[in-house]
PDB file of N, CA and C in Angstrom:
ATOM      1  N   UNK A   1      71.429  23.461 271.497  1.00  0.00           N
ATOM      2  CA  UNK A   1      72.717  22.903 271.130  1.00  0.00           C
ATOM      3  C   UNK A   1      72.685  21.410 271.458  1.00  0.00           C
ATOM      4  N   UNK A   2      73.111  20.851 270.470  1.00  0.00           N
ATOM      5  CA  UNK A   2      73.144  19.044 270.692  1.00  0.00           C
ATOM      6  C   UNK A   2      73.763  18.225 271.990  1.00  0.00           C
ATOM      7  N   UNK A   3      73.551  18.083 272.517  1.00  0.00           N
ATOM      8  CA  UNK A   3      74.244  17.224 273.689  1.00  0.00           C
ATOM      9  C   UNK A   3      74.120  16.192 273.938  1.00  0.00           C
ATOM     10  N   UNK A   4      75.254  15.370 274.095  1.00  0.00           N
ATOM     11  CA  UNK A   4      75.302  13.988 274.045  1.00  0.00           C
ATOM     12  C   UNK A   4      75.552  13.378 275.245  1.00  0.00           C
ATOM     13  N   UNK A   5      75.660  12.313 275.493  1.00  0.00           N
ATOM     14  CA  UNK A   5      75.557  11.716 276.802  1.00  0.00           C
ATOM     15  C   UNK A   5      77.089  10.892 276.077  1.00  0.00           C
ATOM     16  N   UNK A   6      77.586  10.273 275.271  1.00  0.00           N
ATOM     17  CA  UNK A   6      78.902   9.774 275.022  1.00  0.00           C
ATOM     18  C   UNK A   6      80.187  10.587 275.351  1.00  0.00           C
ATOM     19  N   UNK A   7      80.009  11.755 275.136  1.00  0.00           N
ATOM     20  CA  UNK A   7      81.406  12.383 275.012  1.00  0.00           C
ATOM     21  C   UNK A   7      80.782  13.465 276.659  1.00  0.00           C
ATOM     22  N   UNK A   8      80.518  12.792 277.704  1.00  0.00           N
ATOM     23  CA  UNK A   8      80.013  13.488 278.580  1.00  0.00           C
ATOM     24  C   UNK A   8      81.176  13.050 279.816  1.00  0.00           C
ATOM     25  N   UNK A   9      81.457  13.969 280.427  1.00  0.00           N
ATOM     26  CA  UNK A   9      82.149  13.312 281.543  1.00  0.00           C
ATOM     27  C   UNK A   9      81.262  12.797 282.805  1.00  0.00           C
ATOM     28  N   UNK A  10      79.641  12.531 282.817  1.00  0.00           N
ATOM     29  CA  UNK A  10      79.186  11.951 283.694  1.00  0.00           C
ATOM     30  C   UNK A  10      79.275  10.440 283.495  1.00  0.00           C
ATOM     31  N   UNK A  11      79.585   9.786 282.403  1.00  0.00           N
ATOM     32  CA  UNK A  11      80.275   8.920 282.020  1.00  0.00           C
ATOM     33  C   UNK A  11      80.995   8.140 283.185  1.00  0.00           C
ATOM     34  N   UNK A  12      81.644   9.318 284.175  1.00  0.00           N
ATOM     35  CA  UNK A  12      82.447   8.563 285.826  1.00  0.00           C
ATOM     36  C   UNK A  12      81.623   8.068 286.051  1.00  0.00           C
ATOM     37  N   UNK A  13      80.652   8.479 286.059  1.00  0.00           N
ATOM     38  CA  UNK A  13      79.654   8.606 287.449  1.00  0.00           C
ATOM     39  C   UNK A  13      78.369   7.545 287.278  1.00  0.00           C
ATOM     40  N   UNK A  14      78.359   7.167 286.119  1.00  0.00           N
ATOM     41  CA  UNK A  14      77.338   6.008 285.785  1.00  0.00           C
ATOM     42  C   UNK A  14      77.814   4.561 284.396  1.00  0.00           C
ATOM     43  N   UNK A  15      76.664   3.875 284.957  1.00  0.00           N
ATOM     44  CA  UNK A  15      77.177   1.998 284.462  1.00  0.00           C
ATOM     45  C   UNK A  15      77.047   1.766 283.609  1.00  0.00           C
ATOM     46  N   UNK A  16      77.577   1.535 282.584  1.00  0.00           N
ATOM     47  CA  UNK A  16      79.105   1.371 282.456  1.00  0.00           C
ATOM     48  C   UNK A  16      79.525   2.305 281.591  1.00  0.00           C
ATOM     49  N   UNK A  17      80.561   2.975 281.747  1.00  0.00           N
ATOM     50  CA  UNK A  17      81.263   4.281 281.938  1.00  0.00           C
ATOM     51  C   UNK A  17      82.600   4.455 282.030  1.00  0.00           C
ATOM     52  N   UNK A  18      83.312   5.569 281.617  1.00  0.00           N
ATOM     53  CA  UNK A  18      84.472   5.472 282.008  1.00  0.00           C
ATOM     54  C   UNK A  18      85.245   5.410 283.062  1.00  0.00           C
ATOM     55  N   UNK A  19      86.193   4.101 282.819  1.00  0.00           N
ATOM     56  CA  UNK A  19      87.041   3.787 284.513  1.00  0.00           C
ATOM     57  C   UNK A  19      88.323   4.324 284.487  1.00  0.00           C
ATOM     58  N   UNK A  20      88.729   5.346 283.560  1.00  0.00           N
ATOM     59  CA  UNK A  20      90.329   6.139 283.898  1.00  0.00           C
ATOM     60  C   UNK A  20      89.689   6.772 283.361  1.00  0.00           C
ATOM     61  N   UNK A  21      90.842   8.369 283.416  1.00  0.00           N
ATOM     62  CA  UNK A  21      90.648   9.342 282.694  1.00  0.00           C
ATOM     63  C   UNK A  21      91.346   8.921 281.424  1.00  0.00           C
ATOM     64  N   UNK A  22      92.319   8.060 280.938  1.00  0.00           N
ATOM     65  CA  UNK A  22      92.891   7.619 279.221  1.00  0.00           C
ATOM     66  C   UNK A  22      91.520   7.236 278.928  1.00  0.00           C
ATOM     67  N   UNK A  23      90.553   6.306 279.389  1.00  0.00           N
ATOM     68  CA  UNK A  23      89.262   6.647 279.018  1.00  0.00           C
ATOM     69  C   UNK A  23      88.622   7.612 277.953  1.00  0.00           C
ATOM     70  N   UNK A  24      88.291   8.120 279.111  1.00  0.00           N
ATOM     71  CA  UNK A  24      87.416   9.674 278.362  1.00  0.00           C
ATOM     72  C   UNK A  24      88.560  10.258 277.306  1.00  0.00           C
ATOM     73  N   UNK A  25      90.169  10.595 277.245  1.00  0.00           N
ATOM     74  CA  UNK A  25      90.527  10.797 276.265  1.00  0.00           C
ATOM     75  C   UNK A  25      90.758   9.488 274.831  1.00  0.00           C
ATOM     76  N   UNK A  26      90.701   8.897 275.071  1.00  0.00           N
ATOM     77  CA  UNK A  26      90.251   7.722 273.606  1.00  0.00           C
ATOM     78  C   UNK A  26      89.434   8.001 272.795  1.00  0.00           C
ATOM     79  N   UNK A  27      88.430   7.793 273.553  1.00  0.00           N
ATOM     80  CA  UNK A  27      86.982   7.665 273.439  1.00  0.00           C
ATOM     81  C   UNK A  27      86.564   9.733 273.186  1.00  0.00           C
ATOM     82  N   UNK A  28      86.861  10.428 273.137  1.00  0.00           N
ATOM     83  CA  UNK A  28      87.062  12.208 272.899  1.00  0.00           C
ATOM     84  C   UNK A  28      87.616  12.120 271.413  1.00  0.00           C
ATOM     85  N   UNK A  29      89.050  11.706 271.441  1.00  0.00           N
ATOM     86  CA  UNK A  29      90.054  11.665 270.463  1.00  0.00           C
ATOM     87  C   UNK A  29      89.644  10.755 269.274  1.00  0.00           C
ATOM     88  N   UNK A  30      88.942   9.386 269.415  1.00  0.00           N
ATOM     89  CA  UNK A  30      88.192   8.726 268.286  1.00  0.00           C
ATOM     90  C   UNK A  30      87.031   9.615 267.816  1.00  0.00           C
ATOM     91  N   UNK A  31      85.887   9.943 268.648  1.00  0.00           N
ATOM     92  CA  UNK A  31      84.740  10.705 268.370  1.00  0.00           C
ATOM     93  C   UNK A  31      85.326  12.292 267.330  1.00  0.00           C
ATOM     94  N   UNK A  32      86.394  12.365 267.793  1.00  0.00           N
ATOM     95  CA  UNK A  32      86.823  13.610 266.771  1.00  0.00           C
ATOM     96  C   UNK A  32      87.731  13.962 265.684  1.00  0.00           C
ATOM     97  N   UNK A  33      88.090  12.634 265.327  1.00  0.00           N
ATOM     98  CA  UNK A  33      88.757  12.181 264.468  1.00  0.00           C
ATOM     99  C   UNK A  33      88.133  11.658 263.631  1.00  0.00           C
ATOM    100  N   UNK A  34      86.883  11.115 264.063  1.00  0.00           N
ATOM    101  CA  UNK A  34      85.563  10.719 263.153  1.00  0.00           C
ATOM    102  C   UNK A  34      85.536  11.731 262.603  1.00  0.00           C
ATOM    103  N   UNK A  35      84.812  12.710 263.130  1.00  0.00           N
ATOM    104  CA  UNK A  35      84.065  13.990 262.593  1.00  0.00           C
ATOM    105  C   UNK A  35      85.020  14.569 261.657  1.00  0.00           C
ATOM    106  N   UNK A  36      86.166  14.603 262.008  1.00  0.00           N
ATOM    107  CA  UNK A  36      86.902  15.635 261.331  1.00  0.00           C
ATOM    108  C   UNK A  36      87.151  14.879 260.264  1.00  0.00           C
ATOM    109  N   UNK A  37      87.406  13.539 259.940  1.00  0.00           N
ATOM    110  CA  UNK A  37      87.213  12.857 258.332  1.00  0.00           C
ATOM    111  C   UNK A  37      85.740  13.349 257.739  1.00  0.00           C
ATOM    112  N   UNK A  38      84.913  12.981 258.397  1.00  0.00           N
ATOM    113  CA  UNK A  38      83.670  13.195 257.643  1.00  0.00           C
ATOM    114  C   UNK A  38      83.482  14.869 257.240  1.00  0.00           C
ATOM    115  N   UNK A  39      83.717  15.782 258.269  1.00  0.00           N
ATOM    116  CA  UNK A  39      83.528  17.013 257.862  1.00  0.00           C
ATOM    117  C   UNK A  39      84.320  17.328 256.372  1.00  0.00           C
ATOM    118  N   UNK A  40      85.073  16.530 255.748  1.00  0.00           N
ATOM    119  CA  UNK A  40      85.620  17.061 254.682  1.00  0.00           C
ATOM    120  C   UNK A  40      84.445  16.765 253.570  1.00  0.00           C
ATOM    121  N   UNK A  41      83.155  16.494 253.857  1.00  0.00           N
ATOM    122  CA  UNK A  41      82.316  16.351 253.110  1.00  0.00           C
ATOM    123  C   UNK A  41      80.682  17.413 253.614  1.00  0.00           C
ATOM    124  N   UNK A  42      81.228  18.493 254.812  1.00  0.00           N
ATOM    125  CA  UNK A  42      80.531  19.258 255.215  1.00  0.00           C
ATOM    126  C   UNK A  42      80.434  19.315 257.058  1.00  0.00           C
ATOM    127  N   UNK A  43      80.152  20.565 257.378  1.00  0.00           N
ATOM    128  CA  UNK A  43      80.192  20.952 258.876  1.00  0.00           C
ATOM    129  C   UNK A  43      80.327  19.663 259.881  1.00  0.00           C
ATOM    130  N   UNK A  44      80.987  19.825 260.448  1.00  0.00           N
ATOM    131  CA  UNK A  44      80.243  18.668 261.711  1.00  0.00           C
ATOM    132  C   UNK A  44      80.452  19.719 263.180  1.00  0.00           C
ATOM    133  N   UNK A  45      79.649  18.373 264.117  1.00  0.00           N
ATOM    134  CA  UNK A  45      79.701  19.686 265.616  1.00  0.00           C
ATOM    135  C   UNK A  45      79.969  18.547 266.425  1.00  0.00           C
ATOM    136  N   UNK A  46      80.697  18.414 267.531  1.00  0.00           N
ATOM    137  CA  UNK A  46      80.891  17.865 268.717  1.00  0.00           C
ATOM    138  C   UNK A  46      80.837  18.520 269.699  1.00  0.00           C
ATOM    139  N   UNK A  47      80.010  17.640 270.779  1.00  0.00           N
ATOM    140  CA  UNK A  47      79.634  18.886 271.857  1.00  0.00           C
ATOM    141  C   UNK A  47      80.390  17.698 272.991  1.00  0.00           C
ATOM    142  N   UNK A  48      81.229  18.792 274.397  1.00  0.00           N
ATOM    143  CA  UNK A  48      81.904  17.669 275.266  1.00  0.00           C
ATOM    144  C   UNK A  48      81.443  18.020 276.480  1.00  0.00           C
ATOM    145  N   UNK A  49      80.059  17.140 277.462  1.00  0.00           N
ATOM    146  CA  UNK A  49      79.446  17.441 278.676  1.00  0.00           C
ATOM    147  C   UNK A  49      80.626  17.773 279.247  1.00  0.00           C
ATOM    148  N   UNK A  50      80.634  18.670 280.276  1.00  0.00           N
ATOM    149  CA  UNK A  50      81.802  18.761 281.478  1.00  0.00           C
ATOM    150  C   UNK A  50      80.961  19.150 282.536  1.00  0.00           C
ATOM    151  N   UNK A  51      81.316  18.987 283.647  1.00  0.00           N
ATOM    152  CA  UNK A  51      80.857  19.414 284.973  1.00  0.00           C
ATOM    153  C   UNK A  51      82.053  19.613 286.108  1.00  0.00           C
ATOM    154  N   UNK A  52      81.812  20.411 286.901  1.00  0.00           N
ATOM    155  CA  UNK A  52      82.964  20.854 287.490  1.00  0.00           C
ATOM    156  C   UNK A  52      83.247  19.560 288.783  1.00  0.00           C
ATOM    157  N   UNK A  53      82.773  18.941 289.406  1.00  0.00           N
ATOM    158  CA  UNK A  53      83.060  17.952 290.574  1.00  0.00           C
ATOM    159  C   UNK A  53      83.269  16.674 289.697  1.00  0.00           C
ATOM    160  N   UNK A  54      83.786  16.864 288.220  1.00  0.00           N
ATOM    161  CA  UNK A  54      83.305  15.065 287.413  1.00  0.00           C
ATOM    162  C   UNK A  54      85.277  15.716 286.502  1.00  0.00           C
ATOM    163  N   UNK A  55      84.953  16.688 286.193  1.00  0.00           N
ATOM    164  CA  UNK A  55      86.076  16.541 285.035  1.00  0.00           C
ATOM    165  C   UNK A  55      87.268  17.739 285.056  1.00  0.00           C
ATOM    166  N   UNK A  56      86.612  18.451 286.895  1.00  0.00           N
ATOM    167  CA  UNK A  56      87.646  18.776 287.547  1.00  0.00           C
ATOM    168  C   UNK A  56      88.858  18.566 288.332  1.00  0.00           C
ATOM    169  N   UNK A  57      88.829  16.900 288.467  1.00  0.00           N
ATOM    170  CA  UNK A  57      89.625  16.033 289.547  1.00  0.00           C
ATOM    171  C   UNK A  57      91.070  16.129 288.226  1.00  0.00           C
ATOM    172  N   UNK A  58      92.106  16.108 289.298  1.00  0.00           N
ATOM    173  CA  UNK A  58      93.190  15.979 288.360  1.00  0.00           C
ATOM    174  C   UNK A  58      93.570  15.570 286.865  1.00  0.00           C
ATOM    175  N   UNK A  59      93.480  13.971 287.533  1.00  0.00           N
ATOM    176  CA  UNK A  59      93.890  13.440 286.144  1.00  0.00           C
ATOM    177  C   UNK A  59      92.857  13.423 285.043  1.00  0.00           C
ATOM    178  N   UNK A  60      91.662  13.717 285.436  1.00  0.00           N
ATOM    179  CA  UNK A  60      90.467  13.949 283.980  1.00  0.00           C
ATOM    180  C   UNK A  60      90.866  15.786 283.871  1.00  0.00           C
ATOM    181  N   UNK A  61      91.364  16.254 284.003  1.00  0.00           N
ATOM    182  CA  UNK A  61      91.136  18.264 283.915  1.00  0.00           C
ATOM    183  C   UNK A  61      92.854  17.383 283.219  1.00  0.00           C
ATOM    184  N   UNK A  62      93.200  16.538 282.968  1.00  0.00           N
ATOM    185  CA  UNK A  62      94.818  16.724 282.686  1.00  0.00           C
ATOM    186  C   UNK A  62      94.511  15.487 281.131  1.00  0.00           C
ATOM    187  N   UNK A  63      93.541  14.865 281.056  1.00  0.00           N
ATOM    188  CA  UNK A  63      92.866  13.565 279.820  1.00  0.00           C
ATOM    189  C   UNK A  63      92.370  15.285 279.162  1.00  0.00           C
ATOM    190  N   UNK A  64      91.520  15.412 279.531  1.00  0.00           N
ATOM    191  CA  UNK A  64      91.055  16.979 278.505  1.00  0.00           C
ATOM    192  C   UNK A  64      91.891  17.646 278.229  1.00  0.00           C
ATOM    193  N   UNK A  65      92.907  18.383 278.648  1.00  0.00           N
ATOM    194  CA  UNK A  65      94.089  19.523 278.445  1.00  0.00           C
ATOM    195  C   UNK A  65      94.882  18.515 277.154  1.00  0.00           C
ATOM    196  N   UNK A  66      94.990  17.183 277.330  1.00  0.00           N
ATOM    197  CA  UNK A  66      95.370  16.185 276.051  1.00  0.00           C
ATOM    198  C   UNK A  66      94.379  16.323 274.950  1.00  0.00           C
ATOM    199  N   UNK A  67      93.180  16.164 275.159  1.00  0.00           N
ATOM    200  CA  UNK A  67      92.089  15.979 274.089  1.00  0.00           C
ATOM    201  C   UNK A  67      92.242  17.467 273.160  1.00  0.00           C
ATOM    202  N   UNK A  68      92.426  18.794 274.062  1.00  0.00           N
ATOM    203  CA  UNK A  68      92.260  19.916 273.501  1.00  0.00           C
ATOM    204  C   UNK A  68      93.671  20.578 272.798  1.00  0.00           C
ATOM    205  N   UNK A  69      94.982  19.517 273.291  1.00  0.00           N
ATOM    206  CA  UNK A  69      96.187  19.629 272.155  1.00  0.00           C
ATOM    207  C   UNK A  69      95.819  19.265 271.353  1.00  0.00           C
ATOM    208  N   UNK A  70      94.988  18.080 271.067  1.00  0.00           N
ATOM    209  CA  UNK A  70      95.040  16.752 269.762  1.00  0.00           C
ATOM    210  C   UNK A  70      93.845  18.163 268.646  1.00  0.00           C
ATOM    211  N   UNK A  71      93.103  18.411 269.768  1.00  0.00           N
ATOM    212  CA  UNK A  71      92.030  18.967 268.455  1.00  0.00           C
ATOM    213  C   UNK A  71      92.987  20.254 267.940  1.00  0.00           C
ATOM    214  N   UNK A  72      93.601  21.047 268.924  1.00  0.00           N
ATOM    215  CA  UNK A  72      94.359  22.148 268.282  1.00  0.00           C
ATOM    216  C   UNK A  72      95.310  21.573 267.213  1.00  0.00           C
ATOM    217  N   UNK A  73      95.940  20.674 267.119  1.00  0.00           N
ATOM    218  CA  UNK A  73      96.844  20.207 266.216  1.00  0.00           C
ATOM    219  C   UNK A  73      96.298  20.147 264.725  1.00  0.00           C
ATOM    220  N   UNK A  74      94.348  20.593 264.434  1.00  0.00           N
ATOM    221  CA  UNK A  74      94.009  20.327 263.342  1.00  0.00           C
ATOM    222  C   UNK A  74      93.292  21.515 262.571  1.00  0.00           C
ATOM    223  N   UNK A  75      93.398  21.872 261.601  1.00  0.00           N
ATOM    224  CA  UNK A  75      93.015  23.462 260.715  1.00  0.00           C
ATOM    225  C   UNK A  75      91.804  23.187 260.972  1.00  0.00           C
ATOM    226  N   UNK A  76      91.076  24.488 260.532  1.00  0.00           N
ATOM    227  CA  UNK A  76      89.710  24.385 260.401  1.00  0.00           C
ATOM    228  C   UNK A  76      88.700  24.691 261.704  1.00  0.00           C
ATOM    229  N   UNK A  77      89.265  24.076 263.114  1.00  0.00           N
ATOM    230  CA  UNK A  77      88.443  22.871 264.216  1.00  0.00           C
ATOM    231  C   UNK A  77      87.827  25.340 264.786  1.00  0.00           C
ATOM    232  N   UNK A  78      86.661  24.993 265.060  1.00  0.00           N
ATOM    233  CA  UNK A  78      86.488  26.665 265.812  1.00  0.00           C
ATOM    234  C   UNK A  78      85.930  25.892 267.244  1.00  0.00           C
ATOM    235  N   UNK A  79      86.963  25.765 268.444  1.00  0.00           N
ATOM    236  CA  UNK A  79      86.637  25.767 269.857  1.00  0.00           C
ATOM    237  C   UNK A  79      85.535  26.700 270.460  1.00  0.00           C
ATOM    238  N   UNK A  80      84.420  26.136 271.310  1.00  0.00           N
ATOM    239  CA  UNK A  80      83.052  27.465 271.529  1.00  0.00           C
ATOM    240  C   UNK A  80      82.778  27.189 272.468  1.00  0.00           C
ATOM    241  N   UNK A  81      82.359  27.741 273.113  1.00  0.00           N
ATOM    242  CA  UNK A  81      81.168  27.573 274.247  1.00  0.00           C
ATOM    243  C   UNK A  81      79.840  27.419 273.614  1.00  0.00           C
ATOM    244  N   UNK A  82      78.875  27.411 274.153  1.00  0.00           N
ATOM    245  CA  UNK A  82      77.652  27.063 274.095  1.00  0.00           C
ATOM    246  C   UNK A  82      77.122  28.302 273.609  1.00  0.00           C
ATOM    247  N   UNK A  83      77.223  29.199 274.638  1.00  0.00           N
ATOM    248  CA  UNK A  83      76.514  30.861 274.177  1.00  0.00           C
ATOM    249  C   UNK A  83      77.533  31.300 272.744  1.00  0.00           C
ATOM    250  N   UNK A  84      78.560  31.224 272.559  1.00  0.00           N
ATOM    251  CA  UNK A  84      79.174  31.310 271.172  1.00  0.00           C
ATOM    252  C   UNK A  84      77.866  30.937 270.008  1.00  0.00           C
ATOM    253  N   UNK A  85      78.206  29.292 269.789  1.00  0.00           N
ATOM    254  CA  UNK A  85      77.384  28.499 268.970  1.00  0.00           C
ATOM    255  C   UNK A  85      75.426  29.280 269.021  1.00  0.00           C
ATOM    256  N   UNK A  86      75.202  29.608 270.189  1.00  0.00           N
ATOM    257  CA  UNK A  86      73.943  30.080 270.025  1.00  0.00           C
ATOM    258  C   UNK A  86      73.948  31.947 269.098  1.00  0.00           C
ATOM    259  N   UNK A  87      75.019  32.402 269.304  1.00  0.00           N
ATOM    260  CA  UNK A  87      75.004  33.711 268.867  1.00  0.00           C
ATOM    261  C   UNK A  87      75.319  33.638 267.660  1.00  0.00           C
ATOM    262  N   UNK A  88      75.744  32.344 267.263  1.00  0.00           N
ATOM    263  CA  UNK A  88      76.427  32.429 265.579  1.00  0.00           C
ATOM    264  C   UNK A  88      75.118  32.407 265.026  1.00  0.00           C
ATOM    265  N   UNK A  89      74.028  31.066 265.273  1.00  0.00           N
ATOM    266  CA  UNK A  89      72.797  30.888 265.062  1.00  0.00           C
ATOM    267  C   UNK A  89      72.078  32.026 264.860  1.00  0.00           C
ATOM    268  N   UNK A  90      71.727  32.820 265.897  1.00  0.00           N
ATOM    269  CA  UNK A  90      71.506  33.687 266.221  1.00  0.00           C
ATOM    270  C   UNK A  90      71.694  34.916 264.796  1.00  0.00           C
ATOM    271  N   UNK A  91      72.442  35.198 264.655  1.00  0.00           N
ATOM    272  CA  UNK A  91      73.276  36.260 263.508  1.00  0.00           C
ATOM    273  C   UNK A  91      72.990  35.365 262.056  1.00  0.00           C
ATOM    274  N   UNK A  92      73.255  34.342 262.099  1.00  0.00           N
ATOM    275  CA  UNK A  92      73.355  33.548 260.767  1.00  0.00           C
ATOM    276  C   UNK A  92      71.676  33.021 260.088  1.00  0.00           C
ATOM    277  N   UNK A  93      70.851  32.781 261.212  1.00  0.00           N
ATOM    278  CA  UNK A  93      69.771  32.618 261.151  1.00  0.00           C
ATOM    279  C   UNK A  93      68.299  33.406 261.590  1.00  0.00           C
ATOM    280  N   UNK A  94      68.367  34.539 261.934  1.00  0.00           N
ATOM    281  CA  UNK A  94      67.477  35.227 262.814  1.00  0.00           C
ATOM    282  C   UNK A  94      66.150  35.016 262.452  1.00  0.00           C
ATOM    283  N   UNK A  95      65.609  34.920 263.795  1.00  0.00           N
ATOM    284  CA  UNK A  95      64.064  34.633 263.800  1.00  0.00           C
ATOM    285  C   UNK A  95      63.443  35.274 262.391  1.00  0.00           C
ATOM    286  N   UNK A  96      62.499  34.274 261.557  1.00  0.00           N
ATOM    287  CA  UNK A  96      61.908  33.994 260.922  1.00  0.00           C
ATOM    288  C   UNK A  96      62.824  33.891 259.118  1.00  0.00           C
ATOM    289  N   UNK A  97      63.996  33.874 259.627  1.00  0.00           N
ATOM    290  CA  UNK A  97      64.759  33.724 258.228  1.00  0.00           C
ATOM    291  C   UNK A  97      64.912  32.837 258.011  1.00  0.00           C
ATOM    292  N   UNK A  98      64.654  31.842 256.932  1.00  0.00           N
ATOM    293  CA  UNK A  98      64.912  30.407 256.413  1.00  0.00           C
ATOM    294  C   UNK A  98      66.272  29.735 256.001  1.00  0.00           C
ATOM    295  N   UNK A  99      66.771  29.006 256.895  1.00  0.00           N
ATOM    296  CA  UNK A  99      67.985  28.708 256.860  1.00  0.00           C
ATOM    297  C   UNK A  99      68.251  28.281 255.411  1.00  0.00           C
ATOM    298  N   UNK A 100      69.997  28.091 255.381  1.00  0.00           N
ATOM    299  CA  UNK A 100      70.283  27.540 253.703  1.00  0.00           C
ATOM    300  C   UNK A 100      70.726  26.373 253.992  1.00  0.00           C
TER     301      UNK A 100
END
């Protein structure tokens, strides 16, 4: 699964990085507002690092609970975990079947 270091909340934690949690939601809320224009021309995926001592502290666990109204507010969007996205793969693609 793709993982990015932009839409990561270690972002606190290294230079230069985000210095509030309105931060990390801007910078969440642009990155997926991108996608979701472009996806009207096919799939897109955004993946959002979290870690529990980085994007558990109040006001970032309260910038995300914002980020995840804004994406609910839009048709289409399927929220996953990681093992989700691998089981869709998984079912949609199984070893040695040639993707479409």
């Amino acid at each position: 699964v793709p993982y990015t270091f932009d839409c990561n909340d270690m972002r606190f934690a290294s230079a230069p990085g985000f210095n509030t949690p309105d931060d990390f939601l801007r910078h969440l809320v642009a990155n997926f507002d991108c996608l979701y224009r472009e996806s009207a021309h096919g799939p897109k995926m955004m993946s959002v690092g979290l870690h529990l001592r980085l994007a558990g502290r109040p006001a970032r666990a309260e910038a995300l609970r914002r980020f995840l109204e804004h994406v609910r507010r839009h048709d289409g969007v399927w929220l996953c975990t990681r093992g989700q996205i691998a089981d869709h793969w998984a079912q949609a693609c199984p070893p040695g079947a040639v993707a479409a």
